[in-house]
PDB file of N, CA and C in Angstrom:
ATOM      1  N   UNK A   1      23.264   9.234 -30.704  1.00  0.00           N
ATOM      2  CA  UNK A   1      21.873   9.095 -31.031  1.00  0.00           C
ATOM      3  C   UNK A   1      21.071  10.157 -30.291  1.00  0.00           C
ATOM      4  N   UNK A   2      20.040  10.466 -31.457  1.00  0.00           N
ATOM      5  CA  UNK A   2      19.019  11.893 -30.488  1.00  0.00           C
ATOM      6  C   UNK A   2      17.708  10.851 -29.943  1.00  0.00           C
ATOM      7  N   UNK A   3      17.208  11.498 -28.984  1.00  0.00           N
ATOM      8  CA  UNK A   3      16.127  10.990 -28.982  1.00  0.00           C
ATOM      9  C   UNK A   3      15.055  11.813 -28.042  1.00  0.00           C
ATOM     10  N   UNK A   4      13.547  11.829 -27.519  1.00  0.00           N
ATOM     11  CA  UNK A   4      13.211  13.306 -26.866  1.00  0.00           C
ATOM     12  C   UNK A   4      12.608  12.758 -25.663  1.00  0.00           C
ATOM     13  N   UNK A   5      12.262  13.435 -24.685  1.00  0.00           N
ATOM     14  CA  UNK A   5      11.769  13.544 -23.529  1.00  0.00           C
ATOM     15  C   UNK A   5      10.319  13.799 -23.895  1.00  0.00           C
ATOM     16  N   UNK A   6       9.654  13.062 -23.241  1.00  0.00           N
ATOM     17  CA  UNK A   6       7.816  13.581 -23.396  1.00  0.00           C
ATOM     18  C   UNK A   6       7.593  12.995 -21.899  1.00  0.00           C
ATOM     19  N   UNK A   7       6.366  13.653 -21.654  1.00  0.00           N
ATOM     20  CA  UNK A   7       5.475  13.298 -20.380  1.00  0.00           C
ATOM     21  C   UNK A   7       4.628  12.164 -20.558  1.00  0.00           C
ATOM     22  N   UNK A   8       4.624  11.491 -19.731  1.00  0.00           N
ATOM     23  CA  UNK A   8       4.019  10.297 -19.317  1.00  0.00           C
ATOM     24  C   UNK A   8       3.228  10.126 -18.115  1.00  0.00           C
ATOM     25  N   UNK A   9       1.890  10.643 -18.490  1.00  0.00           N
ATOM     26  CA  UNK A   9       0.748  10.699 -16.683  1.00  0.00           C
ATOM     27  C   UNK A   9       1.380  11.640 -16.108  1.00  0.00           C
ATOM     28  N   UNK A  10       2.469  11.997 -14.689  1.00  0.00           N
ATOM     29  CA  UNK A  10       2.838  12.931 -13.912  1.00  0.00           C
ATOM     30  C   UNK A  10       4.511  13.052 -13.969  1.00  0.00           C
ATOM     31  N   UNK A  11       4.906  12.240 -14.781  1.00  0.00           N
ATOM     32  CA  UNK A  11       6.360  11.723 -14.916  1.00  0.00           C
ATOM     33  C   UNK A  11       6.709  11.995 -16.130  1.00  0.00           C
ATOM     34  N   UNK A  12       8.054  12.354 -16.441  1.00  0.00           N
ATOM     35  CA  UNK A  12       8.808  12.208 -17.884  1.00  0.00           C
ATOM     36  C   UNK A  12       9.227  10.735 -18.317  1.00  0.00           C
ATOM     37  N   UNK A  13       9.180  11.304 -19.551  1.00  0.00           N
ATOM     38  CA  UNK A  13      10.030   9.170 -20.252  1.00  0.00           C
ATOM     39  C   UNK A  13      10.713   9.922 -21.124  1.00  0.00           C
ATOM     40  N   UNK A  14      11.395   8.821 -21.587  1.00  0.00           N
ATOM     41  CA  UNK A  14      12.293   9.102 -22.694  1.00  0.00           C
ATOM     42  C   UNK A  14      12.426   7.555 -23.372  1.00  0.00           C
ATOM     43  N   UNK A  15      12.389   7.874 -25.011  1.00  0.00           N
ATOM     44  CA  UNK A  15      12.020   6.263 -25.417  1.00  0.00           C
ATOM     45  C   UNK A  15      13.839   6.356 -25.714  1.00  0.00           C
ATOM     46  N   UNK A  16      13.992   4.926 -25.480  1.00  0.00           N
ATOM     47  CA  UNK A  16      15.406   4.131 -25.206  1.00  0.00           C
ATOM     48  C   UNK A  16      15.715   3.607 -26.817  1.00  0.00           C
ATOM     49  N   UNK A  17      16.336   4.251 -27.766  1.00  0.00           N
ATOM     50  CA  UNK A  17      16.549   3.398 -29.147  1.00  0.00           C
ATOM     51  C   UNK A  17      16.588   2.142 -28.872  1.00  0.00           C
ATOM     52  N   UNK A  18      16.395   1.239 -29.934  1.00  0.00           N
ATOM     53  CA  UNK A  18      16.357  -0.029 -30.114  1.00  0.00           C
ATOM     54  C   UNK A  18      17.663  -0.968 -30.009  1.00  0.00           C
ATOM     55  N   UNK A  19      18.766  -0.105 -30.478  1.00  0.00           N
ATOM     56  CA  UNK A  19      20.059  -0.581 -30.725  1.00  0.00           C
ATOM     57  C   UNK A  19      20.719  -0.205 -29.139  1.00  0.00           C
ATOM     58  N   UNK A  20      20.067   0.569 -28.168  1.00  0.00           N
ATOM     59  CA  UNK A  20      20.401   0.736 -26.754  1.00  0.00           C
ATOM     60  C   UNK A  20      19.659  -0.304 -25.739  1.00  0.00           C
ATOM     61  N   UNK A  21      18.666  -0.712 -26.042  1.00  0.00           N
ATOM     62  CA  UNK A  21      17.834  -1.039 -25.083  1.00  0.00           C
ATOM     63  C   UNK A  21      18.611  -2.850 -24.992  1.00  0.00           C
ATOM     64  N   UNK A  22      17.948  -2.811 -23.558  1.00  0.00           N
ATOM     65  CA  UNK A  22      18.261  -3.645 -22.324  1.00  0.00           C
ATOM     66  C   UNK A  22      17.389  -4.979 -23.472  1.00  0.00           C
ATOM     67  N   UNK A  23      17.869  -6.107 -23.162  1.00  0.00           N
ATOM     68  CA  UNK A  23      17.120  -6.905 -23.811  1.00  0.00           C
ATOM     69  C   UNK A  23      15.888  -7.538 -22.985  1.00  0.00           C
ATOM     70  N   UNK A  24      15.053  -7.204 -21.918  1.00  0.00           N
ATOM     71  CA  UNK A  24      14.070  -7.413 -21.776  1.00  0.00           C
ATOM     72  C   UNK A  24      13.308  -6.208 -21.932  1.00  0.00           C
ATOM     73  N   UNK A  25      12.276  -6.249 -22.123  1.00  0.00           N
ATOM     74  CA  UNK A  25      11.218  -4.929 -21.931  1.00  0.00           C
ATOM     75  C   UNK A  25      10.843  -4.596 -20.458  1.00  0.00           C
ATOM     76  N   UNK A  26      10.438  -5.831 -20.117  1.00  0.00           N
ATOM     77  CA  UNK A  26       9.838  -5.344 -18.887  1.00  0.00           C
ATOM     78  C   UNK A  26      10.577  -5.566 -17.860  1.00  0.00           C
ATOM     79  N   UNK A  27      12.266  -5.349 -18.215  1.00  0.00           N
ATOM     80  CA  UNK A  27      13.328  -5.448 -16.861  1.00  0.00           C
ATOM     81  C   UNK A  27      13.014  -4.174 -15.754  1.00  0.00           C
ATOM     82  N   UNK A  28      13.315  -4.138 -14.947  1.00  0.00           N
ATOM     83  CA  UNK A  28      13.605  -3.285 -13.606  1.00  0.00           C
ATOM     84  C   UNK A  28      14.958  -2.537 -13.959  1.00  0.00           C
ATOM     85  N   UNK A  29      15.048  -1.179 -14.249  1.00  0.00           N
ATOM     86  CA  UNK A  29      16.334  -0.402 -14.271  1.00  0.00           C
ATOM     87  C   UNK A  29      16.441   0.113 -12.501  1.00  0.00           C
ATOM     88  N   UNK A  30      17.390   0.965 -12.458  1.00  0.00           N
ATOM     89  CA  UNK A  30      17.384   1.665 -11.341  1.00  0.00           C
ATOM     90  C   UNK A  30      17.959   3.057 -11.570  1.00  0.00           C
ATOM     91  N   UNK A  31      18.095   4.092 -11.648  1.00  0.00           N
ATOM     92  CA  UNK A  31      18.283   5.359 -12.313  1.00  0.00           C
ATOM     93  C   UNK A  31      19.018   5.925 -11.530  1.00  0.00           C
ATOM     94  N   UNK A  32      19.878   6.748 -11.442  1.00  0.00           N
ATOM     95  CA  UNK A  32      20.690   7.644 -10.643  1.00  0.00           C
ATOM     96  C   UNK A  32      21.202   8.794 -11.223  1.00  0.00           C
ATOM     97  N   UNK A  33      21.384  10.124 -10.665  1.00  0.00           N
ATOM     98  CA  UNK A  33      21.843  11.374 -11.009  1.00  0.00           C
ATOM     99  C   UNK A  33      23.431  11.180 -10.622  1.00  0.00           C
ATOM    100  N   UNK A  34      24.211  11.312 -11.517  1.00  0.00           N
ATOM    101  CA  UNK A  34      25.472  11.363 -11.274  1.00  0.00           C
ATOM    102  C   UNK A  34      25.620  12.972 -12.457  1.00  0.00           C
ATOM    103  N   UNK A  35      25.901  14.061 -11.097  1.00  0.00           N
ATOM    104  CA  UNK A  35      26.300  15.260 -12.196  1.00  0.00           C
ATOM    105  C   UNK A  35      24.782  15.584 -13.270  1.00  0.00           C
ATOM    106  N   UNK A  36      24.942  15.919 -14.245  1.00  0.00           N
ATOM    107  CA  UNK A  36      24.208  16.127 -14.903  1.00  0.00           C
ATOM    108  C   UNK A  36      23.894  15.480 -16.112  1.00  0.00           C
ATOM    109  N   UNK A  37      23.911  13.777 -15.525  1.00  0.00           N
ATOM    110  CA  UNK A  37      23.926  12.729 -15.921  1.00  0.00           C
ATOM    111  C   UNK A  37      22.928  11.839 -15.358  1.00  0.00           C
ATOM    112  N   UNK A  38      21.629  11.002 -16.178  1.00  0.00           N
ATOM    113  CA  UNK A  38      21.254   9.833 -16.255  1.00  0.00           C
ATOM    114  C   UNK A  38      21.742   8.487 -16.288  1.00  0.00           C
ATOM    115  N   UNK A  39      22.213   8.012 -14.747  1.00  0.00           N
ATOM    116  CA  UNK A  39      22.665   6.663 -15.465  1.00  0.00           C
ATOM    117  C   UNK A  39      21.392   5.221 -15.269  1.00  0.00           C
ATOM    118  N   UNK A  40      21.353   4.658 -15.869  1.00  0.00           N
ATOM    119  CA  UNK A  40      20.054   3.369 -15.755  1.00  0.00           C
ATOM    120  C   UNK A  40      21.068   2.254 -15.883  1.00  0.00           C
ATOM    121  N   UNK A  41      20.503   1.379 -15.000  1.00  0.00           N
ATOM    122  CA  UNK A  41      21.339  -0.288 -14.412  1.00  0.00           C
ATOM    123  C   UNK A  41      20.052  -0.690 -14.605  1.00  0.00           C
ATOM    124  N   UNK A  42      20.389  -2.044 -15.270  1.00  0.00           N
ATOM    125  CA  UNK A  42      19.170  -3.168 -15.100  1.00  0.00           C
ATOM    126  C   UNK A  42      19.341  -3.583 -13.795  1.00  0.00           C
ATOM    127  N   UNK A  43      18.434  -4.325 -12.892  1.00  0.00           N
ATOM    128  CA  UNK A  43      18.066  -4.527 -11.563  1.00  0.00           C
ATOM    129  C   UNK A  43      18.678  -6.087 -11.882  1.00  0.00           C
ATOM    130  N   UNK A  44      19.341  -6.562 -11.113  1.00  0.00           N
ATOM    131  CA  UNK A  44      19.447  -8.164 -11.296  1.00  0.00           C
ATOM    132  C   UNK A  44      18.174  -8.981 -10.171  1.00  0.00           C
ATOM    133  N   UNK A  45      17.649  -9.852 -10.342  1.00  0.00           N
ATOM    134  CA  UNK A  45      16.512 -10.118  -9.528  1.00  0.00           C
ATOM    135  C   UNK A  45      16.952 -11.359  -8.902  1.00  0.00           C
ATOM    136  N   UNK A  46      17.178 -11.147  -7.539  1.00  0.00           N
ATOM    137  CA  UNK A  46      17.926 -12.713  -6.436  1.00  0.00           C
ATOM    138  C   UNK A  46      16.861 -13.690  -6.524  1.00  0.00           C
ATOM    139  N   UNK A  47      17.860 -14.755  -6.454  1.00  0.00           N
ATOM    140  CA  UNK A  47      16.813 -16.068  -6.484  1.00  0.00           C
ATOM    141  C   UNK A  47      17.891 -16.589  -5.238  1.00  0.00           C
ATOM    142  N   UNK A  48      16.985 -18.236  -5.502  1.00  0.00           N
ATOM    143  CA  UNK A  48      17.582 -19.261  -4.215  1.00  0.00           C
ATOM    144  C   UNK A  48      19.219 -19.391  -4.286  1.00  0.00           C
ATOM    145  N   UNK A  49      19.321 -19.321  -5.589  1.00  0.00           N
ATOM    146  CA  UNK A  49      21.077 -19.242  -5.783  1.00  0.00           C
ATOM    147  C   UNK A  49      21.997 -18.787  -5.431  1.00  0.00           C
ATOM    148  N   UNK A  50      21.555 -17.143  -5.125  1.00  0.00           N
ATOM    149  CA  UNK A  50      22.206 -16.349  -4.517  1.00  0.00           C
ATOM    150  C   UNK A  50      22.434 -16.076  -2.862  1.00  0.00           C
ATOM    151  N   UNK A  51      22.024 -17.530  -2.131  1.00  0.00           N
ATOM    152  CA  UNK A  51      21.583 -17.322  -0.540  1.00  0.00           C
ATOM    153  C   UNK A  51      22.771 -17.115  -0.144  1.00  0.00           C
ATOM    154  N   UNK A  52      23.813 -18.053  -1.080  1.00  0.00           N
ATOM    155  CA  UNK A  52      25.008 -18.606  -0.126  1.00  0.00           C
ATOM    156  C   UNK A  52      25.977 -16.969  -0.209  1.00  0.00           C
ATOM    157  N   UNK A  53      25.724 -16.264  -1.688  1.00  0.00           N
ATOM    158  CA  UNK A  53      26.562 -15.333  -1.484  1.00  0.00           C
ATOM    159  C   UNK A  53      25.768 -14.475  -0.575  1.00  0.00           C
ATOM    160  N   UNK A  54      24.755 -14.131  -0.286  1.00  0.00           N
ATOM    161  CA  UNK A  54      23.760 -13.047   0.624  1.00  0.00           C
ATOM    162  C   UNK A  54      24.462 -13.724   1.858  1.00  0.00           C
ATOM    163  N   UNK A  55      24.652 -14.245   2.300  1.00  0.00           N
ATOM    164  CA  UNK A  55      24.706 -14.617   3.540  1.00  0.00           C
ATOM    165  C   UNK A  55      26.469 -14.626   3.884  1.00  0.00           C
ATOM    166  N   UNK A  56      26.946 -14.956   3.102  1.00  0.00           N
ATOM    167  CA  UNK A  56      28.446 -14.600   2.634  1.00  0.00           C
ATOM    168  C   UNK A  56      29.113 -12.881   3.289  1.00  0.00           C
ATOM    169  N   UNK A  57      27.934 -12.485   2.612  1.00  0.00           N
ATOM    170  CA  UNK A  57      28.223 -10.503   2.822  1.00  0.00           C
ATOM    171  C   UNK A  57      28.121 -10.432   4.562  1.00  0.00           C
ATOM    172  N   UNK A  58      27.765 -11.211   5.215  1.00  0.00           N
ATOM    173  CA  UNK A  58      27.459 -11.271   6.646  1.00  0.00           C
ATOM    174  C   UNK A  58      28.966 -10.901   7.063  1.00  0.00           C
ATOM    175  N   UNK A  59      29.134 -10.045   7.985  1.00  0.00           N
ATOM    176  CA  UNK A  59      30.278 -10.048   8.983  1.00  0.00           C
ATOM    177  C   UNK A  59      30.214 -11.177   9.578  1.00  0.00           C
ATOM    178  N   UNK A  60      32.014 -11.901   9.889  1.00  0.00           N
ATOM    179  CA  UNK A  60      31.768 -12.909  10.583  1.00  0.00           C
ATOM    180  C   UNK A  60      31.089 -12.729  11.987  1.00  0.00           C
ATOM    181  N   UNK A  61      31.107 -11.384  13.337  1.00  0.00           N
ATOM    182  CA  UNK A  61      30.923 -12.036  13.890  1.00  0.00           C
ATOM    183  C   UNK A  61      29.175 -11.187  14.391  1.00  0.00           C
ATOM    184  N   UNK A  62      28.533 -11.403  12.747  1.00  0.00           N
ATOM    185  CA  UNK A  62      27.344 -11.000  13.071  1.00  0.00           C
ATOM    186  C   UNK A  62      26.427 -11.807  13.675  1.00  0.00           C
ATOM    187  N   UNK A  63      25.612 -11.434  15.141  1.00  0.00           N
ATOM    188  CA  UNK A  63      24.555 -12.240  15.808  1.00  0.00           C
ATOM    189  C   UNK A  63      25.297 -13.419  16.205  1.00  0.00           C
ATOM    190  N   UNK A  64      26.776 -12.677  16.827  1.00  0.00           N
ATOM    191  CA  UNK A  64      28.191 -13.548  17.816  1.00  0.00           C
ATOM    192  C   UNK A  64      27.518 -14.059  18.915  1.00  0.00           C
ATOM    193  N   UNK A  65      27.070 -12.947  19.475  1.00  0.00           N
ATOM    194  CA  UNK A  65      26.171 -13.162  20.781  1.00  0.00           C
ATOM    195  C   UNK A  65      25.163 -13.966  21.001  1.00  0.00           C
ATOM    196  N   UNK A  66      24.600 -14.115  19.502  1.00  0.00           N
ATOM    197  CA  UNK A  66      23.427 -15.012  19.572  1.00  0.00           C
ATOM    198  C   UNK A  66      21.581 -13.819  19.569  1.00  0.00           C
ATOM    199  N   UNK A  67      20.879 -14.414  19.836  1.00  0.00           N
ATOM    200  CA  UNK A  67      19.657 -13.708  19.901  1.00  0.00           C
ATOM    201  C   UNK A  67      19.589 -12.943  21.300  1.00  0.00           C
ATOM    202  N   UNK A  68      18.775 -11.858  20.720  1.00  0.00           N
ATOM    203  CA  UNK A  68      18.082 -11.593  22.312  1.00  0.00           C
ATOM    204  C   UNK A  68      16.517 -12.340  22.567  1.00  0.00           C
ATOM    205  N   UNK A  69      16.630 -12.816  24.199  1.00  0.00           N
ATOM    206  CA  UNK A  69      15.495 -13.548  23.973  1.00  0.00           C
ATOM    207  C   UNK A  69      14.492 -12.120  25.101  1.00  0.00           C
ATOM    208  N   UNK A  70      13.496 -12.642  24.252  1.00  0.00           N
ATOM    209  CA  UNK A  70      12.184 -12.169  25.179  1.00  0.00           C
ATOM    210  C   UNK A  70      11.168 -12.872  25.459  1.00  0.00           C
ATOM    211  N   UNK A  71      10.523 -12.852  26.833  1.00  0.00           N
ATOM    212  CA  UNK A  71       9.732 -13.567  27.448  1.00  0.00           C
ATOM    213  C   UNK A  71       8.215 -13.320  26.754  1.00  0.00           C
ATOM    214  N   UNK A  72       7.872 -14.443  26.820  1.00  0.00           N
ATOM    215  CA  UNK A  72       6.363 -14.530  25.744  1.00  0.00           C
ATOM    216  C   UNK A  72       4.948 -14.010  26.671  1.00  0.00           C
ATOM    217  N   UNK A  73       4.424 -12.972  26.534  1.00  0.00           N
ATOM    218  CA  UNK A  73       3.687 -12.831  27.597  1.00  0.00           C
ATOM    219  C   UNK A  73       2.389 -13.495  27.273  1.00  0.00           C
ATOM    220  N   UNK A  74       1.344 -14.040  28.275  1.00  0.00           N
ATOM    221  CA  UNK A  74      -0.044 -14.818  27.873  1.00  0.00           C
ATOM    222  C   UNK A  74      -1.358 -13.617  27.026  1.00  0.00           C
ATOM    223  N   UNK A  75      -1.312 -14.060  25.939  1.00  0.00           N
ATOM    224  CA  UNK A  75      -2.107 -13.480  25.469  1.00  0.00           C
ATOM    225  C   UNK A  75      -3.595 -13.588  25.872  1.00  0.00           C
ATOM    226  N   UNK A  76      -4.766 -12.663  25.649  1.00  0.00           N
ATOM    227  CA  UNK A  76      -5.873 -12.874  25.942  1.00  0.00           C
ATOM    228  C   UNK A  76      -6.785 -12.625  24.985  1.00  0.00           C
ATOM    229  N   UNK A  77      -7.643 -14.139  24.598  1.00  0.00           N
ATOM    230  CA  UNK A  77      -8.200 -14.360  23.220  1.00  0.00           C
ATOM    231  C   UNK A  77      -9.527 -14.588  23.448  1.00  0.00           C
ATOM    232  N   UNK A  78     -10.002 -13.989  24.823  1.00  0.00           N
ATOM    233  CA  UNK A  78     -11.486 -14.259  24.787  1.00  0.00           C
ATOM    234  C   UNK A  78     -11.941 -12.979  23.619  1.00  0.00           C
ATOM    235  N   UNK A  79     -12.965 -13.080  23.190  1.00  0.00           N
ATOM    236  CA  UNK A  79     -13.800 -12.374  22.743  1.00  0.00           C
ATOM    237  C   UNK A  79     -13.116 -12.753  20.777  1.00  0.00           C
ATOM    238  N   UNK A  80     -12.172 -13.547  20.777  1.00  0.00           N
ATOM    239  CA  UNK A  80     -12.001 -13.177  19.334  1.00  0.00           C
ATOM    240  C   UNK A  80     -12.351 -14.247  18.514  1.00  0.00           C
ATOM    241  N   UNK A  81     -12.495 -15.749  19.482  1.00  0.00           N
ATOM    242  CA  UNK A  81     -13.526 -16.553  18.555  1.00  0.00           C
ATOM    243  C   UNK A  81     -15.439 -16.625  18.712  1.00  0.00           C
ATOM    244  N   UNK A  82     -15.776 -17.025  17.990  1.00  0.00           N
ATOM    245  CA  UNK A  82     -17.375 -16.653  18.333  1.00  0.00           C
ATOM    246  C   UNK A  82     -17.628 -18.215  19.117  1.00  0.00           C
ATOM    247  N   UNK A  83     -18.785 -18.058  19.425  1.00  0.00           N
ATOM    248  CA  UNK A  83     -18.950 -19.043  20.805  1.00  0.00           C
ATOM    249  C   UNK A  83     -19.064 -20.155  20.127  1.00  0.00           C
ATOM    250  N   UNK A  84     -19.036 -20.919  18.880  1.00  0.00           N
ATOM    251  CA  UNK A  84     -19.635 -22.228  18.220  1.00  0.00           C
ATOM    252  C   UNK A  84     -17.782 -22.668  17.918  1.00  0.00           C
ATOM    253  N   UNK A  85     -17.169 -21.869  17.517  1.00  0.00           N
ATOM    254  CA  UNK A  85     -15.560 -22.371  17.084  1.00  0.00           C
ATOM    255  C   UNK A  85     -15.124 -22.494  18.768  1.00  0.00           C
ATOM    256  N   UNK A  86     -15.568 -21.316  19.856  1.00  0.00           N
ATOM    257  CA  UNK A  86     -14.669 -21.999  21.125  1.00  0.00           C
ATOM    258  C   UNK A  86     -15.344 -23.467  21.578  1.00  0.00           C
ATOM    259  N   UNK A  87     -16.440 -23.574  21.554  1.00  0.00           N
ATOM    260  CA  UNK A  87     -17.281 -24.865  21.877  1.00  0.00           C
ATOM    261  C   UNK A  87     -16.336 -26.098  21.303  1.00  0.00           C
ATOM    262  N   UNK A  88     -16.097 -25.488  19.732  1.00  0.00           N
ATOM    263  CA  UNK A  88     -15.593 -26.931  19.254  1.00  0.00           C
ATOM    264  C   UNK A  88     -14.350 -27.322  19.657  1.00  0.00           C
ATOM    265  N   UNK A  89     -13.617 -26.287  19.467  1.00  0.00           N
ATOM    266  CA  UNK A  89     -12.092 -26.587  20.030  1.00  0.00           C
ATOM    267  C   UNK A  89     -12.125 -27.016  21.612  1.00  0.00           C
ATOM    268  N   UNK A  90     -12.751 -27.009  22.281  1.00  0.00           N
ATOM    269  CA  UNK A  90     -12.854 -27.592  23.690  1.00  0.00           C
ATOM    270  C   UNK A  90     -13.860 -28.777  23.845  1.00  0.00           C
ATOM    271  N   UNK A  91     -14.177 -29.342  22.433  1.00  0.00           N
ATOM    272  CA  UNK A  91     -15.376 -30.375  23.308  1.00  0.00           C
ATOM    273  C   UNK A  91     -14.224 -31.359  23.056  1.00  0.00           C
ATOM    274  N   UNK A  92     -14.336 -32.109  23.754  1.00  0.00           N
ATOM    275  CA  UNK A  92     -13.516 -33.650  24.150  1.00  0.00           C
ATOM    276  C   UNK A  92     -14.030 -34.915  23.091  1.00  0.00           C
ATOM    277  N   UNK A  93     -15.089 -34.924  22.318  1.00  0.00           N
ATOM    278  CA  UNK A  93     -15.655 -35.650  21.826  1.00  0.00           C
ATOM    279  C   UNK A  93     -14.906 -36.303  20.718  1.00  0.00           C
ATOM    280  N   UNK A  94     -14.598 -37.474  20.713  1.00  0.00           N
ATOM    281  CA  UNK A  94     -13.662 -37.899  19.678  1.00  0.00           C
ATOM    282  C   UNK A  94     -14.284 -37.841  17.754  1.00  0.00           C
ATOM    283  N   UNK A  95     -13.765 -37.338  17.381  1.00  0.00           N
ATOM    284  CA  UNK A  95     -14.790 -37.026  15.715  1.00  0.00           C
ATOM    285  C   UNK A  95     -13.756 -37.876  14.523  1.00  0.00           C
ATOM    286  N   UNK A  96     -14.975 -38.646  13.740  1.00  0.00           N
ATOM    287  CA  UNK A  96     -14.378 -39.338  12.847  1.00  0.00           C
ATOM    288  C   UNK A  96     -14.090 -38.189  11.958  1.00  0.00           C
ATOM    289  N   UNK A  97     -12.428 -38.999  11.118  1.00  0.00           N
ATOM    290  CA  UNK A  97     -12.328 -38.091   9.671  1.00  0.00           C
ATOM    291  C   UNK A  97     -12.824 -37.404   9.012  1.00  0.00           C
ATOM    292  N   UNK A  98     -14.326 -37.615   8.555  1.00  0.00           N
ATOM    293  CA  UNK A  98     -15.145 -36.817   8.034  1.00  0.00           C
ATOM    294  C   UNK A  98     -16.020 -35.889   8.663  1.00  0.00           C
ATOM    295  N   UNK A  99     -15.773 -35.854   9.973  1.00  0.00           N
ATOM    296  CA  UNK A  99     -15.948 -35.063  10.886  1.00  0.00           C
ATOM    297  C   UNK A  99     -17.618 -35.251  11.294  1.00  0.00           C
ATOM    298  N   UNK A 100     -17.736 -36.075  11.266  1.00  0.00           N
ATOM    299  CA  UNK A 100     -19.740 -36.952  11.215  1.00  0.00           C
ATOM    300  C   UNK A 100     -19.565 -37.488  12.614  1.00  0.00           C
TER     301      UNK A 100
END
């Protein structure tokens, strides 16, 4: 099958015959130069299904050791609430549900 190259905004396209094309339109390909060759893969898109194999691909004895821990240093948050939100979060005053 022939088919032609035209410009598209700053990019080339090339329209995909009908009897070639991917059966979604708006799938995700991924393109690669092999030689002086175009090849296009539809993108498969991971869901929750795929955790057990993602996690599968893990070397067994990845994060053997465990975490590295780091010490939490005290942050300093004056100046980043305005004076009516620090008031509230520190008044002691017990407030009904509806906050009345």
């Amino acid at each position: 099958m022939l088919t032609r190259i035209f410009k598209s905004g700053n990019s080339l396209a090339v329209r995909i015959p009908k009897e070639l094309a991917f059966l979604d339109p708006a799938a995700e390909v991924e393109i690669e130069r092999v030689g002086n060759t175009l090849v296009l893969r539809p993108v498969e898109g991971e869901t929750l299904a795929d955790v057990p194999a993602i996690f599968a691909s893990f070397s067994p004895d990845f994060m053997a050791g465990g975490r590295e821990f780091h010490e939490q240093k005290e942050r300093e948050w004056s100046g980043v609430f305005s004076e009516n939100e620090t008031q509230s979060e520190t008044d002691e005053t017990p407030r009904s549900p509806g906050g009345v």
